[in-house]
PDB file of N, CA and C in Angstrom:
ATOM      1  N   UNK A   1     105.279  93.850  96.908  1.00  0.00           N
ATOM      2  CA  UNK A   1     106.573  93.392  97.410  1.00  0.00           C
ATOM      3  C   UNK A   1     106.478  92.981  98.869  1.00  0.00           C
ATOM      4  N   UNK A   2     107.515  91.987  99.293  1.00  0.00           N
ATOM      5  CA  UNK A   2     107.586  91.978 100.552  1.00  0.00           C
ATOM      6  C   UNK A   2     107.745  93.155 101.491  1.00  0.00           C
ATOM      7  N   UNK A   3     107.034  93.306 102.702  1.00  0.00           N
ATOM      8  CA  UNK A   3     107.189  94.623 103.474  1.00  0.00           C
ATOM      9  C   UNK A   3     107.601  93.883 104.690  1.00  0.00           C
ATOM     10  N   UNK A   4     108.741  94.083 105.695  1.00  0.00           N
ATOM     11  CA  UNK A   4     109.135  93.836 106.703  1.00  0.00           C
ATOM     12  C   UNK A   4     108.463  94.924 108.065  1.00  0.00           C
ATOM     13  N   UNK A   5     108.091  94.459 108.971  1.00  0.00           N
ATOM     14  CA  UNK A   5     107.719  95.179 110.092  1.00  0.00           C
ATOM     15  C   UNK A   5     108.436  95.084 111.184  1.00  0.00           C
ATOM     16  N   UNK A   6     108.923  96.529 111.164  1.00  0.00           N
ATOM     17  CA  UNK A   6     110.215  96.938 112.270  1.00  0.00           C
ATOM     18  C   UNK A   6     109.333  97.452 113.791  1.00  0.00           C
ATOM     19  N   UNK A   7     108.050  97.414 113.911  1.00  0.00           N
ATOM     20  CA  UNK A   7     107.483  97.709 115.702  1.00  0.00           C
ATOM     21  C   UNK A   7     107.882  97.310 116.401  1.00  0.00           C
ATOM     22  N   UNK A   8     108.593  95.630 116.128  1.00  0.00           N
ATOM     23  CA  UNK A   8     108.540  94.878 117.106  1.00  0.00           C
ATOM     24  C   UNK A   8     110.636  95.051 117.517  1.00  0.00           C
ATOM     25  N   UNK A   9     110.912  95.560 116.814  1.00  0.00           N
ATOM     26  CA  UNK A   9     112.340  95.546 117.186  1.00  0.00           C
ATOM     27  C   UNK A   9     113.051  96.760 118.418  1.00  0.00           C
ATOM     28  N   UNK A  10     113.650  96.667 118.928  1.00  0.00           N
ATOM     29  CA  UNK A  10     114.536  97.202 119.795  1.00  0.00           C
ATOM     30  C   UNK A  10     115.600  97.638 119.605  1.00  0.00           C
ATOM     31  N   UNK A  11     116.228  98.444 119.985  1.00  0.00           N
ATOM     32  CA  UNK A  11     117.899  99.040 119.221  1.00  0.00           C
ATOM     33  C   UNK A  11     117.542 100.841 119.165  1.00  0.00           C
ATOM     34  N   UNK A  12     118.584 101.336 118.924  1.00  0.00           N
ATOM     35  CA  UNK A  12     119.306 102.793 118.846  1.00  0.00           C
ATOM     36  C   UNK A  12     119.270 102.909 117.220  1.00  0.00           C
ATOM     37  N   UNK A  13     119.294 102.203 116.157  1.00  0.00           N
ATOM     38  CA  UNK A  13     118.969 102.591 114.719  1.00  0.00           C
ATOM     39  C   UNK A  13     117.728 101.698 113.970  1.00  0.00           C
ATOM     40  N   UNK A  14     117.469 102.800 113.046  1.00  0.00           N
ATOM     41  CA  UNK A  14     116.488 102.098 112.246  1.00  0.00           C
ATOM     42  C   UNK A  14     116.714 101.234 111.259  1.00  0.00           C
ATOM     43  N   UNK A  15     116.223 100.411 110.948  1.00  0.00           N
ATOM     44  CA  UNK A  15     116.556  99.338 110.091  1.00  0.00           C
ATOM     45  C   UNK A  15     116.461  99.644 108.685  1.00  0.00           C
ATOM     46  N   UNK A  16     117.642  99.201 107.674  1.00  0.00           N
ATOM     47  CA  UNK A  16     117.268  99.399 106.119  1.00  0.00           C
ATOM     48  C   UNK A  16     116.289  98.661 105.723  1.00  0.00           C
ATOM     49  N   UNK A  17     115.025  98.835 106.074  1.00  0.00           N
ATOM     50  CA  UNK A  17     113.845  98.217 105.002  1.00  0.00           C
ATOM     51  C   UNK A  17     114.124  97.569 103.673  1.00  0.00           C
ATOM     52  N   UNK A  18     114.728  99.005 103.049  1.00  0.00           N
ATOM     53  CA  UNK A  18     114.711  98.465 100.958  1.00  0.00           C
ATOM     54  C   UNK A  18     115.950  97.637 100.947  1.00  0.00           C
ATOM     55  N   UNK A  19     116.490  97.550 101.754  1.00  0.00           N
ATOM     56  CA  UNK A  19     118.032  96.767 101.418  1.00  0.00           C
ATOM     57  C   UNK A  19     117.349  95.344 101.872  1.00  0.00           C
ATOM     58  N   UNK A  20     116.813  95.276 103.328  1.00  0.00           N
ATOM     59  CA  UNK A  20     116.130  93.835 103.255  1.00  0.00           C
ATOM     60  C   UNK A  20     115.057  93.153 102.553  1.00  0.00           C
ATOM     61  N   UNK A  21     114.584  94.200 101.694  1.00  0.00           N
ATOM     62  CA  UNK A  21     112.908  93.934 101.239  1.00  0.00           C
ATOM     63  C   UNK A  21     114.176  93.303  99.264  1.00  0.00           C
ATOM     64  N   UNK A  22     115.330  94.414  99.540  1.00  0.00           N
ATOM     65  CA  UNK A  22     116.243  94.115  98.100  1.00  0.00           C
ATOM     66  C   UNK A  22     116.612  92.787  97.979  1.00  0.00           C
ATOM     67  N   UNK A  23     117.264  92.115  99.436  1.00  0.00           N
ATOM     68  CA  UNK A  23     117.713  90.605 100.144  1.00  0.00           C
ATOM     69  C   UNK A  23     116.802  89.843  99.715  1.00  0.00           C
ATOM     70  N   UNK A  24     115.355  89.913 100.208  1.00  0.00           N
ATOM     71  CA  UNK A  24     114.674  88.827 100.154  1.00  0.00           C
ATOM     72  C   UNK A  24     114.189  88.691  98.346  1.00  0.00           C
ATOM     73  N   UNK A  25     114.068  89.854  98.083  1.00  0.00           N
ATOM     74  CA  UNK A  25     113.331  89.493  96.521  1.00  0.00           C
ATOM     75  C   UNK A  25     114.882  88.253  95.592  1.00  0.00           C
ATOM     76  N   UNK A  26     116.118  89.172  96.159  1.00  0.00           N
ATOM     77  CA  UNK A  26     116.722  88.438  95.586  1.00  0.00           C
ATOM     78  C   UNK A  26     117.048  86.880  96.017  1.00  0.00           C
ATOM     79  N   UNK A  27     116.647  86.568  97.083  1.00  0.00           N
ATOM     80  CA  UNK A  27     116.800  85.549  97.415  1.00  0.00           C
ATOM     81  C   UNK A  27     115.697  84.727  96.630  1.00  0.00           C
ATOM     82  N   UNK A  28     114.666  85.191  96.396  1.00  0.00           N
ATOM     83  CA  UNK A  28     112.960  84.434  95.928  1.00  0.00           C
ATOM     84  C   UNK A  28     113.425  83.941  94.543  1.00  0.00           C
ATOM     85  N   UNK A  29     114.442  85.488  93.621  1.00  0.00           N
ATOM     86  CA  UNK A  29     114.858  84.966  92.139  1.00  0.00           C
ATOM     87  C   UNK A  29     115.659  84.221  92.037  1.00  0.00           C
ATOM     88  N   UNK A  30     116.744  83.896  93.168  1.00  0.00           N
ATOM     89  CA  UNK A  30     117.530  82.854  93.201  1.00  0.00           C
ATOM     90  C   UNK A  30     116.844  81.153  93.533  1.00  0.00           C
ATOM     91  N   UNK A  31     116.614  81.442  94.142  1.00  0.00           N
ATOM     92  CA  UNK A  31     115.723  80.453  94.313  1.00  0.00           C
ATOM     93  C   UNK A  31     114.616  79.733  93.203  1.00  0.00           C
ATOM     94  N   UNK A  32     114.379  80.740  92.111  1.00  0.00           N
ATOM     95  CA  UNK A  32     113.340  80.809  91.094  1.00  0.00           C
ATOM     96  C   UNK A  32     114.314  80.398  89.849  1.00  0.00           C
ATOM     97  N   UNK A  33     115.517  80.679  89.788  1.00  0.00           N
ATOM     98  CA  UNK A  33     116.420  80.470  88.934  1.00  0.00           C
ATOM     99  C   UNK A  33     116.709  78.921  89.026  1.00  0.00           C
ATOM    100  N   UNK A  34     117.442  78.631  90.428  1.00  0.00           N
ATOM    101  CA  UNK A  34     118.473  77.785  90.696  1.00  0.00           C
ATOM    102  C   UNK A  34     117.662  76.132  91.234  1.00  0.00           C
ATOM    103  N   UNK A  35     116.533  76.753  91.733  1.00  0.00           N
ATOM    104  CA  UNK A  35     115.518  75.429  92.351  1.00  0.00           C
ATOM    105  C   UNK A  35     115.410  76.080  93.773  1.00  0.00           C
ATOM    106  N   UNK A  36     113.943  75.571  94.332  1.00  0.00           N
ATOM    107  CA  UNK A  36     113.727  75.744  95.205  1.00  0.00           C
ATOM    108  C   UNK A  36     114.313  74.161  96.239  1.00  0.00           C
ATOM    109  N   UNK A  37     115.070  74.122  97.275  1.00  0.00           N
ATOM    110  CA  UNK A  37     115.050  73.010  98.126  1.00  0.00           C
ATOM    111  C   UNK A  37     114.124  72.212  98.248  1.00  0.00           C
ATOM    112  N   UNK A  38     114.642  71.217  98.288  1.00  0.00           N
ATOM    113  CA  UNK A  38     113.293  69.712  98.233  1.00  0.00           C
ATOM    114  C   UNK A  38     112.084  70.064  98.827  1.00  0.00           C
ATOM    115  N   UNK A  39     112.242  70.205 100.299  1.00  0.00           N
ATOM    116  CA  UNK A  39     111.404  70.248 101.546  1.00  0.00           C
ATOM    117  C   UNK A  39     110.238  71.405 101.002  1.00  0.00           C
ATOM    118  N   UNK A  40     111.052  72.412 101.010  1.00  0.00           N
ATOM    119  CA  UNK A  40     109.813  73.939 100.985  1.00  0.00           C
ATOM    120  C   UNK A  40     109.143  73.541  99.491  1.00  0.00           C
ATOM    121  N   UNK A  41     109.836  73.011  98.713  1.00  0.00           N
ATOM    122  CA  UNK A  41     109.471  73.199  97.271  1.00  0.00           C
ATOM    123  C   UNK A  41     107.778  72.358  97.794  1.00  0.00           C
ATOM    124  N   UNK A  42     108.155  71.169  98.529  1.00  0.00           N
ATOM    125  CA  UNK A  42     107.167  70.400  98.223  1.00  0.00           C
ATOM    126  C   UNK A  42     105.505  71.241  99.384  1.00  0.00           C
ATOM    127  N   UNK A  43     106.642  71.701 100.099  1.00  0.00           N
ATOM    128  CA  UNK A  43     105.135  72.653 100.923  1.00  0.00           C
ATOM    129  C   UNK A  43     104.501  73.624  99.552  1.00  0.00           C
ATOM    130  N   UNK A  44     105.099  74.247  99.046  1.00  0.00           N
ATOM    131  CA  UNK A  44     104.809  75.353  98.008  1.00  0.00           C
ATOM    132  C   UNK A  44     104.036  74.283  96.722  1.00  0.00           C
ATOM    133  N   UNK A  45     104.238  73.377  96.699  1.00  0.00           N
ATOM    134  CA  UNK A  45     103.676  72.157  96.118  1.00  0.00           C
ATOM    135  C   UNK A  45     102.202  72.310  96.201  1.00  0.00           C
ATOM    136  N   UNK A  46     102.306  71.745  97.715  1.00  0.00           N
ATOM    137  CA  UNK A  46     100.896  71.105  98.188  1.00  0.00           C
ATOM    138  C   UNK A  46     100.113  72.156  98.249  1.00  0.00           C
ATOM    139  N   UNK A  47     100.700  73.494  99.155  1.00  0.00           N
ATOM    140  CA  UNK A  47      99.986  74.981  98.687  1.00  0.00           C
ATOM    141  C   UNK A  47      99.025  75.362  97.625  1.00  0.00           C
ATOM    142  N   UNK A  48      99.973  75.359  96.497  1.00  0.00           N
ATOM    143  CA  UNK A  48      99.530  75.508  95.079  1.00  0.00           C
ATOM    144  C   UNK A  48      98.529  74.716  94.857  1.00  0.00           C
ATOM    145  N   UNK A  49      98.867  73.414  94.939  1.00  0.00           N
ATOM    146  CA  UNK A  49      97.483  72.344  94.784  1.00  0.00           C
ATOM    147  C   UNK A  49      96.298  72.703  95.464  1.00  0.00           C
ATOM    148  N   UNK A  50      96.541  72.938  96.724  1.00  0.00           N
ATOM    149  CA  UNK A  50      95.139  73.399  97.608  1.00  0.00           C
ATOM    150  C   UNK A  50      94.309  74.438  97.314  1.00  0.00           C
ATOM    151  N   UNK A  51      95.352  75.276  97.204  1.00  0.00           N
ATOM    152  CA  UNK A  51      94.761  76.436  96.742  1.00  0.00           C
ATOM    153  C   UNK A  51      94.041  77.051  95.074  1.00  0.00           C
ATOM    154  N   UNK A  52      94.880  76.205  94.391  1.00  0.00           N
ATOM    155  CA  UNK A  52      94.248  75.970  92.772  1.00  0.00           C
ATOM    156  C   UNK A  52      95.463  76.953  92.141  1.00  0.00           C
ATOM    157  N   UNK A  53      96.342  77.154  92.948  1.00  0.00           N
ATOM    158  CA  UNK A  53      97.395  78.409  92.295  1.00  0.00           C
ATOM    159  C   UNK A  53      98.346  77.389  91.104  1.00  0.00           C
ATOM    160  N   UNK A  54      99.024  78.392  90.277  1.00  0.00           N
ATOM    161  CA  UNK A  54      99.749  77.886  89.376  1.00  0.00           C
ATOM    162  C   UNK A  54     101.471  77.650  90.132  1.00  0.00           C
ATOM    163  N   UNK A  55     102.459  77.310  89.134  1.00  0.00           N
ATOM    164  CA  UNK A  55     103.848  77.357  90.334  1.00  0.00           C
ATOM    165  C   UNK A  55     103.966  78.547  89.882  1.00  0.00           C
ATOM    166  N   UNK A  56     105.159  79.102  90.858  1.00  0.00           N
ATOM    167  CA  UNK A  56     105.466  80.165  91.299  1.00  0.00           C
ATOM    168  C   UNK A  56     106.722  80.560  90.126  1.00  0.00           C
ATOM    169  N   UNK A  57     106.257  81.258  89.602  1.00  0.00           N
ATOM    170  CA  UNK A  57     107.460  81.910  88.406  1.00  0.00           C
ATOM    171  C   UNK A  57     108.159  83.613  88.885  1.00  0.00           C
ATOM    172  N   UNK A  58     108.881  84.034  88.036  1.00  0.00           N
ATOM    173  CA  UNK A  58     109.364  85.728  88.360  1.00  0.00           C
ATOM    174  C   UNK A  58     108.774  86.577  88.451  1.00  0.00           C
ATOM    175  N   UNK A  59     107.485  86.361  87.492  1.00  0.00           N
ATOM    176  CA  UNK A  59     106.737  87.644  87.192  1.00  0.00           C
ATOM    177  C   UNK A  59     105.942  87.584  88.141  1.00  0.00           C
ATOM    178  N   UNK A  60     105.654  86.709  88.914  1.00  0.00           N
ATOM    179  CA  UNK A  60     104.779  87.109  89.974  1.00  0.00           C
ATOM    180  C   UNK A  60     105.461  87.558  91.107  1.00  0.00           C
ATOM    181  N   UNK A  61     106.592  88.224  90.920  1.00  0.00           N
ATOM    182  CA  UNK A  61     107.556  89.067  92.252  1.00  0.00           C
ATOM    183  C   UNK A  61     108.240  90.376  91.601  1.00  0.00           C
ATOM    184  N   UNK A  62     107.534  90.805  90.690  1.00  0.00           N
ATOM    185  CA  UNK A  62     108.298  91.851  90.020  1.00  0.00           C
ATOM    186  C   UNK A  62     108.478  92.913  91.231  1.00  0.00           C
ATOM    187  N   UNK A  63     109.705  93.497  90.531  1.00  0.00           N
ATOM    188  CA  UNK A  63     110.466  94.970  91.659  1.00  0.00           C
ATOM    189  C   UNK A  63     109.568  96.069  91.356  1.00  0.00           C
ATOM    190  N   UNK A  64     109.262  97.030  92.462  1.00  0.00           N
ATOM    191  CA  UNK A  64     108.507  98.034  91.970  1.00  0.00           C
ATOM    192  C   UNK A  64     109.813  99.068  92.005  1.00  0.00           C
ATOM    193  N   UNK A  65     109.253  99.986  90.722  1.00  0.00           N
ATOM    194  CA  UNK A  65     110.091 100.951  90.626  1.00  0.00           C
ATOM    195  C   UNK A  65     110.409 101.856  91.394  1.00  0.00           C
ATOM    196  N   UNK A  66     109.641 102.210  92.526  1.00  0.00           N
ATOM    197  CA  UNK A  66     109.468 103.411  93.774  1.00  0.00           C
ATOM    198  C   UNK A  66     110.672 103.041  94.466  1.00  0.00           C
ATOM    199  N   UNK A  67     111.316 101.665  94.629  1.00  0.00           N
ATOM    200  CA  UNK A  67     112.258 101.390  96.222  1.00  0.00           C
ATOM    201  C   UNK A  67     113.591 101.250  95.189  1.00  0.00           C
TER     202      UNK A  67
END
């Protein structure tokens, strides 16, 4: 899963990690659902191509059960 790194922040409270790490996954399935935007789609495009990767589906962001 995505892991956010709070060292670099400043402030009097600690940050909800699983609630933002909850944000972004759901943002990735929305995005996975609904279409990715032209622009990034086509970086994640050229990515994939370079790299020999397949496109980017759900199962490759599954939730772990621990958070």
């Amino acid at each position: 899963p995505f892991n956010v790194s709070c060292d670099n922040l400043d402030g009097d409270c600690e940050p909800d990690r699983i609630a933002f790490q909850r944000k972004v996954h759901a943002q990735v399935m929305s995005y996975l659902t609904s279409g990715i935007p032209d622009r990034p789609a086509r970086f994640i495009t050229a990515l994939a191509e370079f790299y020999g990767r397949p496109s980017l589906t759900a199962s490759q962001f599954p939730w772990p059960d621990d958070l």
